[in-house]
N, C-alpha and C. Protein backbone atom coordinates (compact mmCIF):
# COMPACT_ATOMS: atom_id res chain seq x y z
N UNK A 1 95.76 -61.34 -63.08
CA UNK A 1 96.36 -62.44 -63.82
C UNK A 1 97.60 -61.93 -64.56
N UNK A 2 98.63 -62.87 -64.80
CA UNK A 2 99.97 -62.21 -65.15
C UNK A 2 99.84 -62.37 -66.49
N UNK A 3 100.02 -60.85 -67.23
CA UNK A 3 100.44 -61.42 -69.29
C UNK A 3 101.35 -62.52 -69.14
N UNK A 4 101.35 -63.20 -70.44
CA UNK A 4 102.61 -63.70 -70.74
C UNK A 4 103.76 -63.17 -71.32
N UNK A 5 104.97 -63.38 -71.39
CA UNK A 5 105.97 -62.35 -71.54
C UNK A 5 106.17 -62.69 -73.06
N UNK A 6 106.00 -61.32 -74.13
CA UNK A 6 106.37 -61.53 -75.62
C UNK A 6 107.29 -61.75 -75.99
N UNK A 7 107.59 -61.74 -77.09
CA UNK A 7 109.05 -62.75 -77.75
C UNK A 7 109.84 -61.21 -77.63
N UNK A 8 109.26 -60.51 -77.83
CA UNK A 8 110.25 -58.94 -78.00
C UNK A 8 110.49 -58.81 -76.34
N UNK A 9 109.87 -58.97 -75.64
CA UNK A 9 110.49 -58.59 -74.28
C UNK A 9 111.46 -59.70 -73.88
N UNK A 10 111.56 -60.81 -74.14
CA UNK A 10 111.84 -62.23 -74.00
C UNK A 10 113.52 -61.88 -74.39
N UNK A 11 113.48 -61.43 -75.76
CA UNK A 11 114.72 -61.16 -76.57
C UNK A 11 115.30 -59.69 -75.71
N UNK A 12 114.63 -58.65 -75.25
CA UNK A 12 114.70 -57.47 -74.96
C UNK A 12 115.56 -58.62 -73.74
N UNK A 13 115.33 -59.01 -72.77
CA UNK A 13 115.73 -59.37 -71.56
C UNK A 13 116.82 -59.94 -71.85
N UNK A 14 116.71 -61.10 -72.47
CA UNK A 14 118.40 -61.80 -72.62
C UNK A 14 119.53 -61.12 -73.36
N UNK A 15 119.00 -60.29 -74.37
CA UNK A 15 120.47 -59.03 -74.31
C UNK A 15 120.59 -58.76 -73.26
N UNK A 16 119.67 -57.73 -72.78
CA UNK A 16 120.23 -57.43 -71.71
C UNK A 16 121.33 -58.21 -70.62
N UNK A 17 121.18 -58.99 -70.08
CA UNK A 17 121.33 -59.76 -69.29
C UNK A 17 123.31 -60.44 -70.21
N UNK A 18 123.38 -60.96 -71.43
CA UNK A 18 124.04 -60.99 -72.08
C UNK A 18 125.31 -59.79 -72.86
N UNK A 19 124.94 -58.68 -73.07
CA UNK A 19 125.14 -57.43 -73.31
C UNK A 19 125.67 -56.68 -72.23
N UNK A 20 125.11 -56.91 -70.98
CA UNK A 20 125.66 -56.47 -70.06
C UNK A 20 126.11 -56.85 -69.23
N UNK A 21 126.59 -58.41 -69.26
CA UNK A 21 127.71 -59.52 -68.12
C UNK A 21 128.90 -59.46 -69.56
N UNK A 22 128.69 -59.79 -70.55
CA UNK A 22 129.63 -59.49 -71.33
C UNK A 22 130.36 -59.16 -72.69
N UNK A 23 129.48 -57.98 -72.81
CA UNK A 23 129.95 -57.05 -73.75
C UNK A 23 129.58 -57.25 -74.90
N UNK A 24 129.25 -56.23 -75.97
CA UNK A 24 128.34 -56.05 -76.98
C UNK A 24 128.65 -57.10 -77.99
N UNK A 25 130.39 -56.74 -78.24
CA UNK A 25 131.20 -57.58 -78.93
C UNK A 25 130.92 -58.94 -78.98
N UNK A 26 131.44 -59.46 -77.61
CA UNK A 26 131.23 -60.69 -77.24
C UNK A 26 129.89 -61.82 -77.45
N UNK A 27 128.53 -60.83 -77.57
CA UNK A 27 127.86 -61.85 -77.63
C UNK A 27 126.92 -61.68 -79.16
N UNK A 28 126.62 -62.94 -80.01
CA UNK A 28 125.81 -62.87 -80.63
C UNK A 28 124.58 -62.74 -81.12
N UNK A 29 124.11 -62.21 -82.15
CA UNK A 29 122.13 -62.22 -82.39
C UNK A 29 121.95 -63.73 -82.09
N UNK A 30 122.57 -65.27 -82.55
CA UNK A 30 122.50 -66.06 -82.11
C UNK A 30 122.25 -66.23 -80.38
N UNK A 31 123.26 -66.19 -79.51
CA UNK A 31 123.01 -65.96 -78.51
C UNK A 31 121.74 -65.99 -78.00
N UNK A 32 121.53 -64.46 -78.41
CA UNK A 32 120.68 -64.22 -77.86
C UNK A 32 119.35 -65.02 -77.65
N UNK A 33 118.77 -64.89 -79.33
CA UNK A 33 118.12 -65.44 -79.93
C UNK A 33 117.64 -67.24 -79.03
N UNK A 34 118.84 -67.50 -78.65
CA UNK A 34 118.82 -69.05 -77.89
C UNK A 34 118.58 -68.79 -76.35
N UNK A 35 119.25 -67.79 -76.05
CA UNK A 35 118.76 -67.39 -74.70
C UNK A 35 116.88 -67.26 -74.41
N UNK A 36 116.79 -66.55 -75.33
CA UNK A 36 115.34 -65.75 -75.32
C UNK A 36 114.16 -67.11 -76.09
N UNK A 37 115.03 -67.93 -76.42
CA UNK A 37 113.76 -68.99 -76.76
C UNK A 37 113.61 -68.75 -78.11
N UNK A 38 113.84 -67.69 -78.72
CA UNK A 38 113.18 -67.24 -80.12
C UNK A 38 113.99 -67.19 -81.53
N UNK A 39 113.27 -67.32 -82.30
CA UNK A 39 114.21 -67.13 -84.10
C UNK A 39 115.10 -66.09 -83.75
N UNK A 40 116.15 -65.96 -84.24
CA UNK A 40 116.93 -65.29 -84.28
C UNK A 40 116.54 -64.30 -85.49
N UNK A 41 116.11 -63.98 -86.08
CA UNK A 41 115.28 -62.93 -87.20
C UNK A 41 114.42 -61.97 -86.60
N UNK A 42 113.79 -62.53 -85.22
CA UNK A 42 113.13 -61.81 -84.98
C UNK A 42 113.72 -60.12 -84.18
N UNK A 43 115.16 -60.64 -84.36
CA UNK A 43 115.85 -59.61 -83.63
C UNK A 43 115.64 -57.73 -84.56
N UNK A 44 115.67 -58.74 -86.07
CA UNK A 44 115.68 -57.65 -86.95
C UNK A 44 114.21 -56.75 -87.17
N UNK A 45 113.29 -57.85 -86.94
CA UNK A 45 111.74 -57.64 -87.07
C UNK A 45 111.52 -56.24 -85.87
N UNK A 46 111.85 -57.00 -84.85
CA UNK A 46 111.47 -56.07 -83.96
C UNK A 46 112.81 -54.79 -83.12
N UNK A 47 113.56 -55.26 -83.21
CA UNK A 47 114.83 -54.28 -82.82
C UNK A 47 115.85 -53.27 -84.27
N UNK A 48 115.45 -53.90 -85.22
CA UNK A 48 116.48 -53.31 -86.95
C UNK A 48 117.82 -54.20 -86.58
N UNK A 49 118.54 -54.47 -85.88
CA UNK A 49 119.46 -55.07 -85.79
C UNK A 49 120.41 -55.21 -84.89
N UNK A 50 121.21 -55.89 -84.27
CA UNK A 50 122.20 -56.30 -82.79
C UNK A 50 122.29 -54.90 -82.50
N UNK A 51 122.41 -54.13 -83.10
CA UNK A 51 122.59 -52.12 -82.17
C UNK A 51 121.41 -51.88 -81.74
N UNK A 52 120.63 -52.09 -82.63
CA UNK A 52 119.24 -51.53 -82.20
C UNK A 52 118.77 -52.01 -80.82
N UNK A 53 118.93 -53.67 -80.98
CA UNK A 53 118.47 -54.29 -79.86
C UNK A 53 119.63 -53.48 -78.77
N UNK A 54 120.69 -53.47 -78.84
CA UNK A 54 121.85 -53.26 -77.65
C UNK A 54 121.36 -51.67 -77.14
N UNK A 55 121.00 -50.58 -77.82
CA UNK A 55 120.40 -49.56 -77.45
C UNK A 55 119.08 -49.69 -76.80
N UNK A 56 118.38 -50.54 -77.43
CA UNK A 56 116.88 -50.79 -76.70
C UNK A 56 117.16 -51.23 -75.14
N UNK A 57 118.40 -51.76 -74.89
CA UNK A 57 118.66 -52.18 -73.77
C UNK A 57 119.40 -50.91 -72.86
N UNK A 58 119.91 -50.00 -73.53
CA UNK A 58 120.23 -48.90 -73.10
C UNK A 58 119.62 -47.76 -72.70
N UNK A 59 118.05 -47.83 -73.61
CA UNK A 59 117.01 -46.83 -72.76
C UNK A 59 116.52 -47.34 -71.88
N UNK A 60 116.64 -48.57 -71.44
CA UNK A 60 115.81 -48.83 -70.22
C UNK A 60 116.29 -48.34 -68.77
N UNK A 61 117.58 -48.10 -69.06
CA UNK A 61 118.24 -47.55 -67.54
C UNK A 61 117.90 -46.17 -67.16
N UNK A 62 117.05 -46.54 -66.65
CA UNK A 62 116.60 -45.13 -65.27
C UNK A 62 117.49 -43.86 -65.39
N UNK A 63 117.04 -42.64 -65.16
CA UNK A 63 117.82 -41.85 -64.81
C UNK A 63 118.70 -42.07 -63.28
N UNK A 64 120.07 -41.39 -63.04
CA UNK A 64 120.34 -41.64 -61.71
C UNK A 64 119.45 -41.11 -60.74
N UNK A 65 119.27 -41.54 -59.89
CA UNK A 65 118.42 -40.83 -58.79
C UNK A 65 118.71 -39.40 -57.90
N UNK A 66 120.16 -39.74 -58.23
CA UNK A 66 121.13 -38.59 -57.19
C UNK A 66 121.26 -37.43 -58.06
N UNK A 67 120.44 -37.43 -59.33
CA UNK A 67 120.55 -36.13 -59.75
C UNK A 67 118.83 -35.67 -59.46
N UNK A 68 118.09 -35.69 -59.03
CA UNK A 68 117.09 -35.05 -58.44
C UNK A 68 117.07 -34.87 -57.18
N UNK A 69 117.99 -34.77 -56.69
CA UNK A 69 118.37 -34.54 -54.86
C UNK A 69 118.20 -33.16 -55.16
N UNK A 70 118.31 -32.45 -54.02
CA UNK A 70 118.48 -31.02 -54.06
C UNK A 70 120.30 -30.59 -53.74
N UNK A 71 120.76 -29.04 -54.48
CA UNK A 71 122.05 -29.17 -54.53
C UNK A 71 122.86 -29.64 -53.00
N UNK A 72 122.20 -29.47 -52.36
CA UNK A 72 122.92 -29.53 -50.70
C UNK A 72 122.40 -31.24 -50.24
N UNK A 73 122.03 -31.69 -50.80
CA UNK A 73 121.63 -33.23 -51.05
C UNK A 73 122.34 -33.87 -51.64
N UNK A 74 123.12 -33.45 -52.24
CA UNK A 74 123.37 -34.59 -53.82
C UNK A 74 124.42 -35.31 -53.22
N UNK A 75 125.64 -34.67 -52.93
CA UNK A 75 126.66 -35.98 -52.18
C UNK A 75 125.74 -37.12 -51.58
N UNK A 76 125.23 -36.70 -50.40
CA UNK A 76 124.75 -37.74 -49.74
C UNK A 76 123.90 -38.22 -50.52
N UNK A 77 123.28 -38.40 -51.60
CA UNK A 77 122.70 -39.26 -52.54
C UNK A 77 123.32 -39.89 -53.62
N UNK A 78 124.00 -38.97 -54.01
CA UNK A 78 125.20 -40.12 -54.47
C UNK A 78 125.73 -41.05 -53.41
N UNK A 79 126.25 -40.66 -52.62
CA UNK A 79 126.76 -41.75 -51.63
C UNK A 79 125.60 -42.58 -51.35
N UNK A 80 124.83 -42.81 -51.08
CA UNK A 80 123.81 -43.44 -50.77
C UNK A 80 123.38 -44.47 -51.82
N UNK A 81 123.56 -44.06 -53.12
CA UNK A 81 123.40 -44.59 -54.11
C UNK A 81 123.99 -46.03 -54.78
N UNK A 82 125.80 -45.57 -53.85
CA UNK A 82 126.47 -46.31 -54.27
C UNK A 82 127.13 -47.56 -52.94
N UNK A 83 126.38 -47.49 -52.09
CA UNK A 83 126.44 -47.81 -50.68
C UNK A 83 126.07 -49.53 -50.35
N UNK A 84 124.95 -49.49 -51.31
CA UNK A 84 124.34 -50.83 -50.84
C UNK A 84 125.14 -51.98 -51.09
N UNK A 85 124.54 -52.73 -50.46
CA UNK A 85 125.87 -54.27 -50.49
C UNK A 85 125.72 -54.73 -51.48
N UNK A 86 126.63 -55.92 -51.88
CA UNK A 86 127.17 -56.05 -53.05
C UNK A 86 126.28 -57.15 -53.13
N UNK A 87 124.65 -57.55 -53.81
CA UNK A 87 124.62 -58.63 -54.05
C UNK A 87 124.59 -59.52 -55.31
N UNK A 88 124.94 -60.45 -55.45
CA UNK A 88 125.72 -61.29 -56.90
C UNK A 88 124.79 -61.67 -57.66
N UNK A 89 122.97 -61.55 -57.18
CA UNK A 89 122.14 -62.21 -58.15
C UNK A 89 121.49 -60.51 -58.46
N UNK A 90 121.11 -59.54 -57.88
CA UNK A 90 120.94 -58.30 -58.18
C UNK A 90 122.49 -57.22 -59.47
N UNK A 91 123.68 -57.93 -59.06
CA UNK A 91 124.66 -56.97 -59.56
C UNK A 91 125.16 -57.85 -61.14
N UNK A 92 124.22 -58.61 -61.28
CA UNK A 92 124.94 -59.63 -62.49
C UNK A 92 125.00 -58.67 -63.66
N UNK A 93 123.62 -58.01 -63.91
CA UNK A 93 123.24 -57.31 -65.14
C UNK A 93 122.86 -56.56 -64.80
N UNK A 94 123.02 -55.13 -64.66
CA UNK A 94 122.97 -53.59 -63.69
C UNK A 94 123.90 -52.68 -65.18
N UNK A 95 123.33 -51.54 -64.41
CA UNK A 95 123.65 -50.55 -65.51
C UNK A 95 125.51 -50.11 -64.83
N UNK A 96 125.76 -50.59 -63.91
CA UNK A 96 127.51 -50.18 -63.84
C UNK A 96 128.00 -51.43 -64.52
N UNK A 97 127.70 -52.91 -64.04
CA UNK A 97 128.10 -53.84 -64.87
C UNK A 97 128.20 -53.66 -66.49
N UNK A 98 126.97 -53.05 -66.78
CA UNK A 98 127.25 -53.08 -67.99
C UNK A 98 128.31 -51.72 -68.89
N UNK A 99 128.48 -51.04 -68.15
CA UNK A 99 129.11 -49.95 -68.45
C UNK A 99 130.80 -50.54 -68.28
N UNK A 100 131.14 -51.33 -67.20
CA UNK A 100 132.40 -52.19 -67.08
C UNK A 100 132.43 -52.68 -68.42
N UNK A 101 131.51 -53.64 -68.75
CA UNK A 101 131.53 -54.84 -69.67
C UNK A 101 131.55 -54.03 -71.35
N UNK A 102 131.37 -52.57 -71.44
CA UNK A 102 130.98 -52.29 -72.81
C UNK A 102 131.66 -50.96 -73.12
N UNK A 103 132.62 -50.32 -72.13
CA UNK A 103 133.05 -49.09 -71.90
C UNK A 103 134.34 -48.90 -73.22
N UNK A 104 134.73 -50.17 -73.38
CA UNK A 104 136.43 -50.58 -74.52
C UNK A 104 135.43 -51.44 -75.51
N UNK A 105 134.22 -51.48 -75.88
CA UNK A 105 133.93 -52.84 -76.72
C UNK A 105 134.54 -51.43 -78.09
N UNK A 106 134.94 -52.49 -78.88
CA UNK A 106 135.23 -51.83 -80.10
C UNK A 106 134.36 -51.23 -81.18
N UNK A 107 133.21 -51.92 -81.10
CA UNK A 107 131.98 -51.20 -81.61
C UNK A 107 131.14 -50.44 -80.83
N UNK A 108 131.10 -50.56 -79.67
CA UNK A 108 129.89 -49.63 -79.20
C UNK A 108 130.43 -48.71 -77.86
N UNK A 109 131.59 -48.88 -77.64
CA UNK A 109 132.69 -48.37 -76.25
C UNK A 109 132.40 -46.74 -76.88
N UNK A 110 132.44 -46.31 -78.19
CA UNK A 110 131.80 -45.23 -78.12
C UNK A 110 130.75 -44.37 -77.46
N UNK A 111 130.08 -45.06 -77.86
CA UNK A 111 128.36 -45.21 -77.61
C UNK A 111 128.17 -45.27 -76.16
N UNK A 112 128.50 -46.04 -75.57
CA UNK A 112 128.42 -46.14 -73.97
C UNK A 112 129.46 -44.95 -73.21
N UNK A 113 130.78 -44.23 -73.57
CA UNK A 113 130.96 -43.23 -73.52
C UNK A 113 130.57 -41.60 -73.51
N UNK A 114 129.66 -41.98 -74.69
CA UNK A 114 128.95 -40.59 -74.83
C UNK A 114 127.64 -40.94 -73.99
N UNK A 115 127.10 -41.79 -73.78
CA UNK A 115 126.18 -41.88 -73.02
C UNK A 115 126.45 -41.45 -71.44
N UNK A 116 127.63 -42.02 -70.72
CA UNK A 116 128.09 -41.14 -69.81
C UNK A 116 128.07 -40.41 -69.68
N UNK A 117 128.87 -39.24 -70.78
CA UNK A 117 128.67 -37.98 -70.63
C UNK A 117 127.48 -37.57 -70.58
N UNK A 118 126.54 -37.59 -71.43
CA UNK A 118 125.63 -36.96 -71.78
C UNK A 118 124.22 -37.41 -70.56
N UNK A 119 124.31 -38.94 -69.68
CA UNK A 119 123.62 -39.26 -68.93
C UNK A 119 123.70 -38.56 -67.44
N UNK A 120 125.43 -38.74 -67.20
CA UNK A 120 125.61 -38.83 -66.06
C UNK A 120 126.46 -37.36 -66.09
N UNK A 121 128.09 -37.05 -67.00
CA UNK A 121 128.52 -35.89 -66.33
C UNK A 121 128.02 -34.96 -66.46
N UNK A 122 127.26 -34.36 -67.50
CA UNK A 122 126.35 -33.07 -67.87
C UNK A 122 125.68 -32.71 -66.92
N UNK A 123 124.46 -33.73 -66.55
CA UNK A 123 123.58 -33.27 -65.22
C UNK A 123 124.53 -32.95 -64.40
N UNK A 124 125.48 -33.90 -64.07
CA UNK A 124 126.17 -33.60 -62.84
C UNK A 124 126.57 -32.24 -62.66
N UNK A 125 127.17 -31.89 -63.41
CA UNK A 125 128.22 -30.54 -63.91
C UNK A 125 126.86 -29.46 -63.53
N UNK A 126 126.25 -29.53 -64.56
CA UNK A 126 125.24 -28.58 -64.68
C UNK A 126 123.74 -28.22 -63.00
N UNK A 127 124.17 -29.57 -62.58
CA UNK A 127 123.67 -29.66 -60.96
C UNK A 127 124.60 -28.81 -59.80
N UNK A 128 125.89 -29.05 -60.32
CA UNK A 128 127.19 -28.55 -59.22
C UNK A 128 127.10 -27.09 -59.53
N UNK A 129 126.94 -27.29 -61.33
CA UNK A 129 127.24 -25.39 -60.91
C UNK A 129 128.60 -24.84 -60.96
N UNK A 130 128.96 -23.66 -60.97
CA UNK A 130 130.22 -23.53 -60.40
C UNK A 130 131.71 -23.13 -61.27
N UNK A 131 132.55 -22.54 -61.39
CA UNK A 131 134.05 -23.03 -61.69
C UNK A 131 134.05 -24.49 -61.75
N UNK A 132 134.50 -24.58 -62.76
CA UNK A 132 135.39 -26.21 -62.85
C UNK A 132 134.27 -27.62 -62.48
N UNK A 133 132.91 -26.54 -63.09
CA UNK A 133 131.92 -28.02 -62.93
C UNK A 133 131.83 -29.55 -63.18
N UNK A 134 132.62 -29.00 -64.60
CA UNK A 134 132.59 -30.34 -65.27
C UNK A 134 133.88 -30.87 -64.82
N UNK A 135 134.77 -30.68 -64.37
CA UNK A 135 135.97 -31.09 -63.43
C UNK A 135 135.35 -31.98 -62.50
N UNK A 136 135.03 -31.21 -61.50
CA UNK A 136 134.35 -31.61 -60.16
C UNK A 136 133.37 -32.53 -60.44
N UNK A 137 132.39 -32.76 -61.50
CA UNK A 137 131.44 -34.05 -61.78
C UNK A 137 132.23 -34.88 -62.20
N UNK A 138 133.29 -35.21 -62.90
CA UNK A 138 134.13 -36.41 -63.27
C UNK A 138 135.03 -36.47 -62.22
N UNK A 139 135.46 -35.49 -61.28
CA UNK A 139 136.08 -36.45 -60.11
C UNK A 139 134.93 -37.08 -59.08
N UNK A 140 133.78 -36.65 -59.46
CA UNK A 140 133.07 -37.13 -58.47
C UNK A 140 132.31 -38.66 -59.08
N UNK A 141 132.29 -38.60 -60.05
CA UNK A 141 131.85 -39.54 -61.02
C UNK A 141 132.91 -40.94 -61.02
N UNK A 142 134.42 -40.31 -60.95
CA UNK A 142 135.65 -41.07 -60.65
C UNK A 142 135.89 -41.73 -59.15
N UNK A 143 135.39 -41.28 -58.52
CA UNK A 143 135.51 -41.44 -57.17
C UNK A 143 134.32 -42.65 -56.84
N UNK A 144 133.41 -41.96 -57.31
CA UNK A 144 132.30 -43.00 -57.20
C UNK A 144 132.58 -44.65 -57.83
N UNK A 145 132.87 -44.35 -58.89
CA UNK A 145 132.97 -45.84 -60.07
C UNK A 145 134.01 -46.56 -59.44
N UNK A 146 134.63 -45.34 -58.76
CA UNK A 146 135.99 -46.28 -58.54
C UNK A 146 135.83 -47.49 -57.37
N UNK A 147 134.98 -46.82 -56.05
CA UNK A 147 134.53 -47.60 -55.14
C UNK A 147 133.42 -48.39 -55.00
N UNK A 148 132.97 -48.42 -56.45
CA UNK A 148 131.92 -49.46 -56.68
C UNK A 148 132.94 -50.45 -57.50
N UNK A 149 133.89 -49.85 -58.28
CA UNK A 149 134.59 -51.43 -58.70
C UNK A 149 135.21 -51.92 -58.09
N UNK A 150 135.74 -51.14 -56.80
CA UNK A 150 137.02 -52.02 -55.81
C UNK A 150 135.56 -53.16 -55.36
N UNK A 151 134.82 -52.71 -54.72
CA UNK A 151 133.48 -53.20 -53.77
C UNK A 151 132.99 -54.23 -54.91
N UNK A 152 132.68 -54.06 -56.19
CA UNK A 152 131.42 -55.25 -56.49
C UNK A 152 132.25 -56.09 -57.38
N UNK A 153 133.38 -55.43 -58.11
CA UNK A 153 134.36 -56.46 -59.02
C UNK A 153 135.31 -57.07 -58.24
N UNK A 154 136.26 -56.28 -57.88
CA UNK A 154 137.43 -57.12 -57.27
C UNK A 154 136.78 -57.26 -55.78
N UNK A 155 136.09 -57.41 -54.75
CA UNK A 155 135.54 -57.33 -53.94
C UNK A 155 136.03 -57.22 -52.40
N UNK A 156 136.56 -56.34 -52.77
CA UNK A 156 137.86 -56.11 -51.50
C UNK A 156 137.18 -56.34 -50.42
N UNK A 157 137.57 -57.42 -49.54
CA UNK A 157 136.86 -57.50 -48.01
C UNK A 157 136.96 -55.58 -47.18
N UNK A 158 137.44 -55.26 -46.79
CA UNK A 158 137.58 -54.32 -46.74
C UNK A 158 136.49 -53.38 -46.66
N UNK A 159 136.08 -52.99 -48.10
CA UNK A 159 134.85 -52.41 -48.66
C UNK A 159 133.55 -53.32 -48.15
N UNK A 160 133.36 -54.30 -48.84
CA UNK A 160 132.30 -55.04 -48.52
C UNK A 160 132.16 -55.64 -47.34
N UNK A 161 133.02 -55.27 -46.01
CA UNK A 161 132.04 -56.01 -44.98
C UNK A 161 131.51 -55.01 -44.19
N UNK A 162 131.90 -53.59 -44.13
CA UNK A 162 131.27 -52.60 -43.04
C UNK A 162 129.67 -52.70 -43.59
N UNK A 163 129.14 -51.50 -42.57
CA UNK A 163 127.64 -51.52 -42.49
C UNK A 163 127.26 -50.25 -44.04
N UNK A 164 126.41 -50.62 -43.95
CA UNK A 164 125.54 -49.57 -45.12
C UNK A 164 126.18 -48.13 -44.91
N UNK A 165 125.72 -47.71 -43.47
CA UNK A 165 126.24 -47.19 -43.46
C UNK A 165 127.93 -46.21 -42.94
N UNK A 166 128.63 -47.00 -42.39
CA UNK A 166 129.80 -46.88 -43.08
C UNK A 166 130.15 -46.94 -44.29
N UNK A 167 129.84 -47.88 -45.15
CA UNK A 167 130.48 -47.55 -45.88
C UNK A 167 130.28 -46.47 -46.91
N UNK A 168 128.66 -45.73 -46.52
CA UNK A 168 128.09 -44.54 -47.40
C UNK A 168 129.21 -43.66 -46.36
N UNK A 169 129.17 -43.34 -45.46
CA UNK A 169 130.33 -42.31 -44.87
C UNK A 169 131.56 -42.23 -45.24
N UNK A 170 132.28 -43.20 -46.25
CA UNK A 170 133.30 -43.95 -46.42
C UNK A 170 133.07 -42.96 -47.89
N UNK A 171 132.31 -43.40 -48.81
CA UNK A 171 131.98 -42.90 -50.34
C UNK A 171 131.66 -41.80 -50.02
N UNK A 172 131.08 -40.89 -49.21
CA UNK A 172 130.53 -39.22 -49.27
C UNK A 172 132.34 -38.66 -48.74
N UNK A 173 133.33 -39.29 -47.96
CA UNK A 173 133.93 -38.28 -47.59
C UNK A 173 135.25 -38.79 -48.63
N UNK A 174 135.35 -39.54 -49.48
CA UNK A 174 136.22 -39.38 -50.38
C UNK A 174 135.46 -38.98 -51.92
N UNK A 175 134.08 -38.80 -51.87
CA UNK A 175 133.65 -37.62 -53.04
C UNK A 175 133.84 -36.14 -52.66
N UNK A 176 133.75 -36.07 -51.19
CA UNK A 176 133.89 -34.68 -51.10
C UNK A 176 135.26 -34.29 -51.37
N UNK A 177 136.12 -35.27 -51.18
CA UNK A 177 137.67 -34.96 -51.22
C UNK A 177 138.39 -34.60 -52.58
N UNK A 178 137.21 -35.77 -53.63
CA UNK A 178 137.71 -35.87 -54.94
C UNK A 178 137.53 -34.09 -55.61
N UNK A 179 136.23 -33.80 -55.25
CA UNK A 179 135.56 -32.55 -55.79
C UNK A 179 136.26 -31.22 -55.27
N UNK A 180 136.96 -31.39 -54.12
CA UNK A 180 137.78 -30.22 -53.24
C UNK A 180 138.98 -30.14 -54.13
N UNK A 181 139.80 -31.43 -54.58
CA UNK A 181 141.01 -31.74 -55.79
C UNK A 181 140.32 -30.83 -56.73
N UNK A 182 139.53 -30.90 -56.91
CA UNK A 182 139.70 -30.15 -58.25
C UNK A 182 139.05 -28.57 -58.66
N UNK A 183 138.77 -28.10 -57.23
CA UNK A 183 138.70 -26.46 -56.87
C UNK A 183 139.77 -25.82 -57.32
């Protein structure tokens, strides 16, 4: 039999969903609060306040997957990662969307910055190894973001009509290219 869903997960969800189509700034404890069905107080009860809740929405994102590949793995899991087709009811509220939507917010563009680093280029760096690790994880990190925003934002036909896999062959041989730049 299914629980019913609590007012804290209720509220937990429509930030999300809000927070991450468009931006921390942009939306209110109101908002939310109307989204989620619930008092708007209860944001404070159970989250301390619009950060709290906006971080609560920030631990929920998974580690990447492509950093538990093995080192002779990891391109092709990154690529793989970033491969799948673009779909519009799956990509609304996603952890790159929201990183688009919150990367410049004026209050928390910090916050979602250092979370990068500390989520995504560190492992990376510290996975690669190497001279110029942390180089080589932000061009690879650059390379990546970049062909997920041509593909899921501006939606370049182009990108989005080959097969899965093309277009993972497409993302592994311009990460390998990005990471060779910066040997």
């Amino acid at each position: 039999m299914n629980q019913p869903i609590s007012t804290q997960e209720k509220l937990l969800s429509a930030a999300r969903n809000l927070f991450w189509t468009r931006g921390y700034s942009n939306v209110s404890v109101r908002d939310i609060a109307k989204d989620a069905g619930a008092d708007a107080a209860l944001v404070s009860r159970y989250f301390g306040s619009k950060q709290g809740l906006f971080e609560a929405t920030l631990s929920e994102i998974p580690p990447w997957p492509a950093l538990n590949a093995a080192p002779g793995d990891l391109l092709d899991a990154a690529a793989a990662s970033f491969s799948r087709p673009f779909d519009p009811c799956a990509d609304q509220a996603n952890p790159f969307t929201m990183l688009m939507a919150n990367v410049n917010d004026p209050e928390m563009g910090q916050t979602v910055r250092e979370m990068v680093q500390r989520h995504l280029a560190d492992p990376l760096a510290e996975k690669l190894g190497g001279p110029k690790a942390d180089t080589r994880a932000a061009m690879l990190l650059g390379a990546l973001f970049g062909m997920a925003l041509m593909r899921k934002h501006f939606q370049l036909e182009a990108l989005a009509s080959g097969s899965v896999n093309e277009i993972e062959a497409q993302i592994r041989h311009l990460a390998q290219a990005a990471m060779r730049f910066a040997e």
